[in-house]
PDB file of N, CA and C in Angstrom:
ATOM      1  N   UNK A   1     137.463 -82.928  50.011  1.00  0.00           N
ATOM      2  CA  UNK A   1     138.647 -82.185  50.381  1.00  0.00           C
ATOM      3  C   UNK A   1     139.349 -82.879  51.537  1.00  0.00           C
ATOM      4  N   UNK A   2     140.775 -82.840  51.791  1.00  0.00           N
ATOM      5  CA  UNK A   2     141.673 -83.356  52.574  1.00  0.00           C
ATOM      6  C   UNK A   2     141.703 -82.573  53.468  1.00  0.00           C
ATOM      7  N   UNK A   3     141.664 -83.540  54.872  1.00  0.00           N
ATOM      8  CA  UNK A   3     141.950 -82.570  55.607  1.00  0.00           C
ATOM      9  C   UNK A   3     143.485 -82.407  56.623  1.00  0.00           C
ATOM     10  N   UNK A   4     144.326 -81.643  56.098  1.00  0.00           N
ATOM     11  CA  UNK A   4     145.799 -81.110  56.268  1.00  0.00           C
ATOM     12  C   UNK A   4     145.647 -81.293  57.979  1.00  0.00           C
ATOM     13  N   UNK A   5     146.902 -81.778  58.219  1.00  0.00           N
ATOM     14  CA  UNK A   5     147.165 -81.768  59.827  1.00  0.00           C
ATOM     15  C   UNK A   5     147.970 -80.541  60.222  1.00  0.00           C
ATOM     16  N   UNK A   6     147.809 -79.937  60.861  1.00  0.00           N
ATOM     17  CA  UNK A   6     148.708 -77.969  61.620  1.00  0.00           C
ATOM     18  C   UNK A   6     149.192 -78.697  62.969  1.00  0.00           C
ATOM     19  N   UNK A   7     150.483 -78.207  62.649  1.00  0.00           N
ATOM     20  CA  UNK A   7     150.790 -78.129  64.402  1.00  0.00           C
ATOM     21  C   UNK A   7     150.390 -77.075  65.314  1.00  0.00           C
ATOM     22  N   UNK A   8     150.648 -77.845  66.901  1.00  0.00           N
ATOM     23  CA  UNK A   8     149.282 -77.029  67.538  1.00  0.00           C
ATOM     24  C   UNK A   8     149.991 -75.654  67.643  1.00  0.00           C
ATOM     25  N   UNK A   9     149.930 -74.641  68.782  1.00  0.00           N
ATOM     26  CA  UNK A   9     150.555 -73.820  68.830  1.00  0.00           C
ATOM     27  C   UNK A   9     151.793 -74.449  70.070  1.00  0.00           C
ATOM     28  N   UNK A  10     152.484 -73.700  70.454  1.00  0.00           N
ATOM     29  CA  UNK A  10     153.580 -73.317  70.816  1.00  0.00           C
ATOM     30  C   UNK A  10     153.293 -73.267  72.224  1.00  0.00           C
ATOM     31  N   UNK A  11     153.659 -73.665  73.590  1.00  0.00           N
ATOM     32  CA  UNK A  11     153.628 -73.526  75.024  1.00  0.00           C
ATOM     33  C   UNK A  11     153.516 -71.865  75.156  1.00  0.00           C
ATOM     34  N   UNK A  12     154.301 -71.324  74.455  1.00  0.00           N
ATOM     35  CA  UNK A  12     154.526 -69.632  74.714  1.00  0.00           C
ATOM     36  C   UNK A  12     153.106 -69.397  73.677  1.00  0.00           C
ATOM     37  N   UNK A  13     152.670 -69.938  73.050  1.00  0.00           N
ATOM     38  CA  UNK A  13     151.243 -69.070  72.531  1.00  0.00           C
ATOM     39  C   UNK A  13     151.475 -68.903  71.189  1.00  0.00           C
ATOM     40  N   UNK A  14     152.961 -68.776  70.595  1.00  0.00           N
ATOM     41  CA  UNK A  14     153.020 -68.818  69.143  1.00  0.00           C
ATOM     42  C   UNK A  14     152.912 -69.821  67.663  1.00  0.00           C
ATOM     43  N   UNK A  15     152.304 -69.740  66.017  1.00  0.00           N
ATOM     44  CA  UNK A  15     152.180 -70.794  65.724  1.00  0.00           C
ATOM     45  C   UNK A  15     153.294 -71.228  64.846  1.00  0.00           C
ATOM     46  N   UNK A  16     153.847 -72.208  65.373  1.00  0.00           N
ATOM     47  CA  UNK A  16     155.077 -73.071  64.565  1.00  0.00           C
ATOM     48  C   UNK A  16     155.324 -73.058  63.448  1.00  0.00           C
ATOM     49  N   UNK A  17     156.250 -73.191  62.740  1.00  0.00           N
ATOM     50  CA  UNK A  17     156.452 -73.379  61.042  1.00  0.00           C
ATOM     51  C   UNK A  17     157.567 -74.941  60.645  1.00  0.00           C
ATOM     52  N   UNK A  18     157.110 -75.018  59.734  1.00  0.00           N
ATOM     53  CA  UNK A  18     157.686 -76.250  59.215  1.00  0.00           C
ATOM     54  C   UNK A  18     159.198 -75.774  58.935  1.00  0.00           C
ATOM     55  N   UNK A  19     160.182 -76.793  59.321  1.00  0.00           N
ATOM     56  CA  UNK A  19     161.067 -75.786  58.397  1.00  0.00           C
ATOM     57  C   UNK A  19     162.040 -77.702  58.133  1.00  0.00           C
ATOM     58  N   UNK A  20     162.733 -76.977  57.288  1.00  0.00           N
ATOM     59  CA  UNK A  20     163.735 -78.408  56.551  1.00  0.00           C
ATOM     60  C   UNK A  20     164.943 -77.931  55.851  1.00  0.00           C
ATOM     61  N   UNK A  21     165.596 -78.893  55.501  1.00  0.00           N
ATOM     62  CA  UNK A  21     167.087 -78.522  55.151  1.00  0.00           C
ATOM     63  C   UNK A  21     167.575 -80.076  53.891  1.00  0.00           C
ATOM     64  N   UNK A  22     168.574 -79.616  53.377  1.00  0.00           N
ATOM     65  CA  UNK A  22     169.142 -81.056  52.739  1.00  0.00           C
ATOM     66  C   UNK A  22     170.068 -81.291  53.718  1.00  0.00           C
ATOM     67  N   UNK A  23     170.525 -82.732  54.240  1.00  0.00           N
ATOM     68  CA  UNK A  23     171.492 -83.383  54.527  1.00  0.00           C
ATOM     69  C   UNK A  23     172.382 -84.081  53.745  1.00  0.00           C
ATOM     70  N   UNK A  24     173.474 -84.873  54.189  1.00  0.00           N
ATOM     71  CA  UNK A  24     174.132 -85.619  53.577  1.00  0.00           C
ATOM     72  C   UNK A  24     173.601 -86.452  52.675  1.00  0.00           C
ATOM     73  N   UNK A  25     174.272 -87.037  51.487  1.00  0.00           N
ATOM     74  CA  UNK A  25     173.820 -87.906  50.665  1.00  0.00           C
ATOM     75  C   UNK A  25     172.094 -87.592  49.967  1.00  0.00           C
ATOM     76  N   UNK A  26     171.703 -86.321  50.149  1.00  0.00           N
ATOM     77  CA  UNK A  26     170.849 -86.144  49.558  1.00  0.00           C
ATOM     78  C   UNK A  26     169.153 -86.062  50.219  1.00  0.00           C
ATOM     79  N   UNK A  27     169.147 -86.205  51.443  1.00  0.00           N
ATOM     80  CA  UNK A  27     168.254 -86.515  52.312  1.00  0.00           C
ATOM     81  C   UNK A  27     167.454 -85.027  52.582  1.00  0.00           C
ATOM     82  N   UNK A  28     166.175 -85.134  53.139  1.00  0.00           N
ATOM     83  CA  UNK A  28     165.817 -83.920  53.689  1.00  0.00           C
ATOM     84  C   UNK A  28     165.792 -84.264  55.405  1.00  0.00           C
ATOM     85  N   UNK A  29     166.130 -82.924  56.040  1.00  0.00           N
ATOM     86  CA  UNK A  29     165.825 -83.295  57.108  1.00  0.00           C
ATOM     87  C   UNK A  29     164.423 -82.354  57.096  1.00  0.00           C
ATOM     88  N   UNK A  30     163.437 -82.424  58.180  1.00  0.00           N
ATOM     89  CA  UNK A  30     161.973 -81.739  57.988  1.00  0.00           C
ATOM     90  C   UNK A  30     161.789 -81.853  59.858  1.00  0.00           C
ATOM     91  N   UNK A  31     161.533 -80.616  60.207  1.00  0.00           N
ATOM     92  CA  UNK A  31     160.926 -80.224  61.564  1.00  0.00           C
ATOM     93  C   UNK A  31     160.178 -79.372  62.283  1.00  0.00           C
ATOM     94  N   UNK A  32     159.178 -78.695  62.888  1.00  0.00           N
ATOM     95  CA  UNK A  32     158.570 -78.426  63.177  1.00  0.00           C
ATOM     96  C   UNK A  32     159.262 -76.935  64.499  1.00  0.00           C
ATOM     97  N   UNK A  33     159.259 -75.756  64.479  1.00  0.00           N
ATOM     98  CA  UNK A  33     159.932 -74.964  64.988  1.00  0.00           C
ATOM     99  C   UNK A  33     159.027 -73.622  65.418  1.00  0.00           C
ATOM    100  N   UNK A  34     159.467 -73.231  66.424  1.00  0.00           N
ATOM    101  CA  UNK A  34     158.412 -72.281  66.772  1.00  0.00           C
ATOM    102  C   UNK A  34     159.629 -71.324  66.805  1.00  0.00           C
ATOM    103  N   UNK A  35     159.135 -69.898  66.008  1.00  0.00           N
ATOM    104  CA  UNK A  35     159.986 -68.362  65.978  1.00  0.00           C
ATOM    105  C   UNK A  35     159.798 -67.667  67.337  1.00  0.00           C
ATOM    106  N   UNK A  36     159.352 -68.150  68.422  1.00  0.00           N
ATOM    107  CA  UNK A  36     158.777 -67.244  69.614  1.00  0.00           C
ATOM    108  C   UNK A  36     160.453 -67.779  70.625  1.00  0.00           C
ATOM    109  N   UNK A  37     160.177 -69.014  71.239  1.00  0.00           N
ATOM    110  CA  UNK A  37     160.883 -69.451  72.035  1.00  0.00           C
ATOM    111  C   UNK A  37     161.927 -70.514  71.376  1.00  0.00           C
ATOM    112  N   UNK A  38     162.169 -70.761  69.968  1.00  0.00           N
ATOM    113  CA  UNK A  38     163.431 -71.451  69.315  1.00  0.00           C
ATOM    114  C   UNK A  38     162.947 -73.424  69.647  1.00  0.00           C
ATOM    115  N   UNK A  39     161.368 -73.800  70.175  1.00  0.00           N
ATOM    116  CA  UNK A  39     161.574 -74.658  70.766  1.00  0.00           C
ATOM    117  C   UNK A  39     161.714 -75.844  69.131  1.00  0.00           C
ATOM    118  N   UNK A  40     161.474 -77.019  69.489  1.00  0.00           N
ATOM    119  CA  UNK A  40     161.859 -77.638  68.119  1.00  0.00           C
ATOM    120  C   UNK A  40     161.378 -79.006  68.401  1.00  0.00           C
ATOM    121  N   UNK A  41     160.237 -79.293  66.814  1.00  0.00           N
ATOM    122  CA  UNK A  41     160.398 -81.054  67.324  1.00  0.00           C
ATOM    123  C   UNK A  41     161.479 -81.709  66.890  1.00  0.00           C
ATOM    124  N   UNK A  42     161.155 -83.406  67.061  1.00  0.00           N
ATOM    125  CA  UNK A  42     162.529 -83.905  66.819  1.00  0.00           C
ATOM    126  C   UNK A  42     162.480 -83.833  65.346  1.00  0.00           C
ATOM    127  N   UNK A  43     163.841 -84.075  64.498  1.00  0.00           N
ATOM    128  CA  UNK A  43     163.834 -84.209  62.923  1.00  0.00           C
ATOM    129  C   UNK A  43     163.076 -85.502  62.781  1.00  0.00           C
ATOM    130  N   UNK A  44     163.047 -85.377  61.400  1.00  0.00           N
ATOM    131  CA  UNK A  44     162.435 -86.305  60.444  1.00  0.00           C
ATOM    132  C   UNK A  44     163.480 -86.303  59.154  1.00  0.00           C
ATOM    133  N   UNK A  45     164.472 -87.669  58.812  1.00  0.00           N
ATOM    134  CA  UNK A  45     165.051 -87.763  57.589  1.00  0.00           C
ATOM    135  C   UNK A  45     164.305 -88.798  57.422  1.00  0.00           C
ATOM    136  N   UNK A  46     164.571 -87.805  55.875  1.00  0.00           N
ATOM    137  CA  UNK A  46     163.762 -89.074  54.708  1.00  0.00           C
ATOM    138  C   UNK A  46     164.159 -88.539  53.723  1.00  0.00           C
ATOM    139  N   UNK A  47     164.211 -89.280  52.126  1.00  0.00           N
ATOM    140  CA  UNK A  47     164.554 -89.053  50.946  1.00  0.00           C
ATOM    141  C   UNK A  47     163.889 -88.071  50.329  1.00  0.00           C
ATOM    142  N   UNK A  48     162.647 -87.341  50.793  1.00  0.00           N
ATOM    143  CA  UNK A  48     162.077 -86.744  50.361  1.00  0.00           C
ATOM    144  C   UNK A  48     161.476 -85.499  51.732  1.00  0.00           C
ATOM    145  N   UNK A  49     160.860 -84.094  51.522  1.00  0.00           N
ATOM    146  CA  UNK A  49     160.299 -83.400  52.659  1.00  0.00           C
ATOM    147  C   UNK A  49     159.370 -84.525  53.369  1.00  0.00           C
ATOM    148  N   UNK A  50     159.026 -84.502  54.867  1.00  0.00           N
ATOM    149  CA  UNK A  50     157.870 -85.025  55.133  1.00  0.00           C
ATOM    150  C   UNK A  50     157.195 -84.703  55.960  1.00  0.00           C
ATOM    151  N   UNK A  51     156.460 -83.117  55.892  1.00  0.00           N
ATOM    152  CA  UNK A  51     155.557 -82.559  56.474  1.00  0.00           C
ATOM    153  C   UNK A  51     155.189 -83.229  57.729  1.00  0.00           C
ATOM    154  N   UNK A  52     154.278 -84.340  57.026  1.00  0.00           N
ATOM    155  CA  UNK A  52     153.416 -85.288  58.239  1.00  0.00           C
ATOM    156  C   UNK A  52     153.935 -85.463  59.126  1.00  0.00           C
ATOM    157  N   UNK A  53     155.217 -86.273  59.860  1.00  0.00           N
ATOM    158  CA  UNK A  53     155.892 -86.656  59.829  1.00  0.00           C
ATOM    159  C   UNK A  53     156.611 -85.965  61.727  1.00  0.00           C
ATOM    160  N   UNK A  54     157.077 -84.606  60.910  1.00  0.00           N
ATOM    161  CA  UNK A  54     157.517 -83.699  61.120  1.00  0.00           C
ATOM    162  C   UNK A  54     156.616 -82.837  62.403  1.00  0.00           C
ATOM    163  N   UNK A  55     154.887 -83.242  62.001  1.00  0.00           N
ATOM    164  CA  UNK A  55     153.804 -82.690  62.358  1.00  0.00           C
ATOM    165  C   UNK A  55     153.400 -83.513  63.608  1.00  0.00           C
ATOM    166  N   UNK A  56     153.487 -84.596  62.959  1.00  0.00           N
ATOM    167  CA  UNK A  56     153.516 -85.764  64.170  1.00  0.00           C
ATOM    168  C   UNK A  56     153.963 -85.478  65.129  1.00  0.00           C
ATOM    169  N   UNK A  57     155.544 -85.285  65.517  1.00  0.00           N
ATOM    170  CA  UNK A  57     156.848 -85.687  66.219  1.00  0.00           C
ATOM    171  C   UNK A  57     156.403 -84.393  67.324  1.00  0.00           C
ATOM    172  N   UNK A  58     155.751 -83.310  66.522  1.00  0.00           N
ATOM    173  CA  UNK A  58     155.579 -81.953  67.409  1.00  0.00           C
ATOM    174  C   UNK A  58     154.349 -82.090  68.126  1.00  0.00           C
ATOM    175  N   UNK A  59     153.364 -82.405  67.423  1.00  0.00           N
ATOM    176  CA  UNK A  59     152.099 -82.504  68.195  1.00  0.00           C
ATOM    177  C   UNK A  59     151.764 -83.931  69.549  1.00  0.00           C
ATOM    178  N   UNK A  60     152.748 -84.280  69.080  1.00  0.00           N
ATOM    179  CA  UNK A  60     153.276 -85.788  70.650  1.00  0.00           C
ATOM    180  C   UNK A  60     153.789 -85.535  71.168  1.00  0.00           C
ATOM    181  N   UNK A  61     153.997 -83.628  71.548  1.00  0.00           N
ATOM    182  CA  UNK A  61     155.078 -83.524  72.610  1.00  0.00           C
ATOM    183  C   UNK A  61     156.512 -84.006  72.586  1.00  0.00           C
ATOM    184  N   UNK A  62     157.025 -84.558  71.473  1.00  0.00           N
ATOM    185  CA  UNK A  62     158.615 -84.592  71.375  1.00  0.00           C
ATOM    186  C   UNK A  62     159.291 -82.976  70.817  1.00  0.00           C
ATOM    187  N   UNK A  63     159.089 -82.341  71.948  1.00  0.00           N
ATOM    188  CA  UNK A  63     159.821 -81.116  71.778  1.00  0.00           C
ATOM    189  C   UNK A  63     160.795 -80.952  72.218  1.00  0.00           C
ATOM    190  N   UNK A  64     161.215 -80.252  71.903  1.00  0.00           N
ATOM    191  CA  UNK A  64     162.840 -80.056  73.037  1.00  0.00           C
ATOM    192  C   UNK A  64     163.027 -77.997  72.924  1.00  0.00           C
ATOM    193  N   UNK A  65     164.125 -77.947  73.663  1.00  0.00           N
ATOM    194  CA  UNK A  65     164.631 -76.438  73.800  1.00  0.00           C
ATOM    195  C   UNK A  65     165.645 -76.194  73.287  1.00  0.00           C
ATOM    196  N   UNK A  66     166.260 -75.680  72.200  1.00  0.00           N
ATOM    197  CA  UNK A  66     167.730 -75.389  71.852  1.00  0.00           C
ATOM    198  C   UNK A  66     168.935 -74.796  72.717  1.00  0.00           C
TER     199      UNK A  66
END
């Protein structure tokens, strides 16, 4: 069995959700978002969703605040 990477929780204590969108020309954008405090990792475009990616960018502390 594989073992799936989770982002961690949230500075405020809550646990994040993946979330994504289509962009221009067909792209996904894919990012990592916590429902508590709005905080957000950075995007991820790519031609396709990319979870990992997405999972990465949040769990390295590239967060930001909206």
């Amino acid at each position: 069995m594989m073992s799936v990477e989770r982002p961690e929780r949230c500075a405020c204590g809550r646990n994040p959700i993946i979330r994504s969108r289509v962009v221009e020309d067909g792209d996904v954008s894919t990012w990592v978002e916590c429902p508590g405090d709005q905080r957000a990792g950075a995007e991820t475009i790519d031609s396709a969703r990319n979870d990992a990616a997405a999972i990465a960018n949040w769990n390295n502390g590239k967060r930001k605040s909206w």
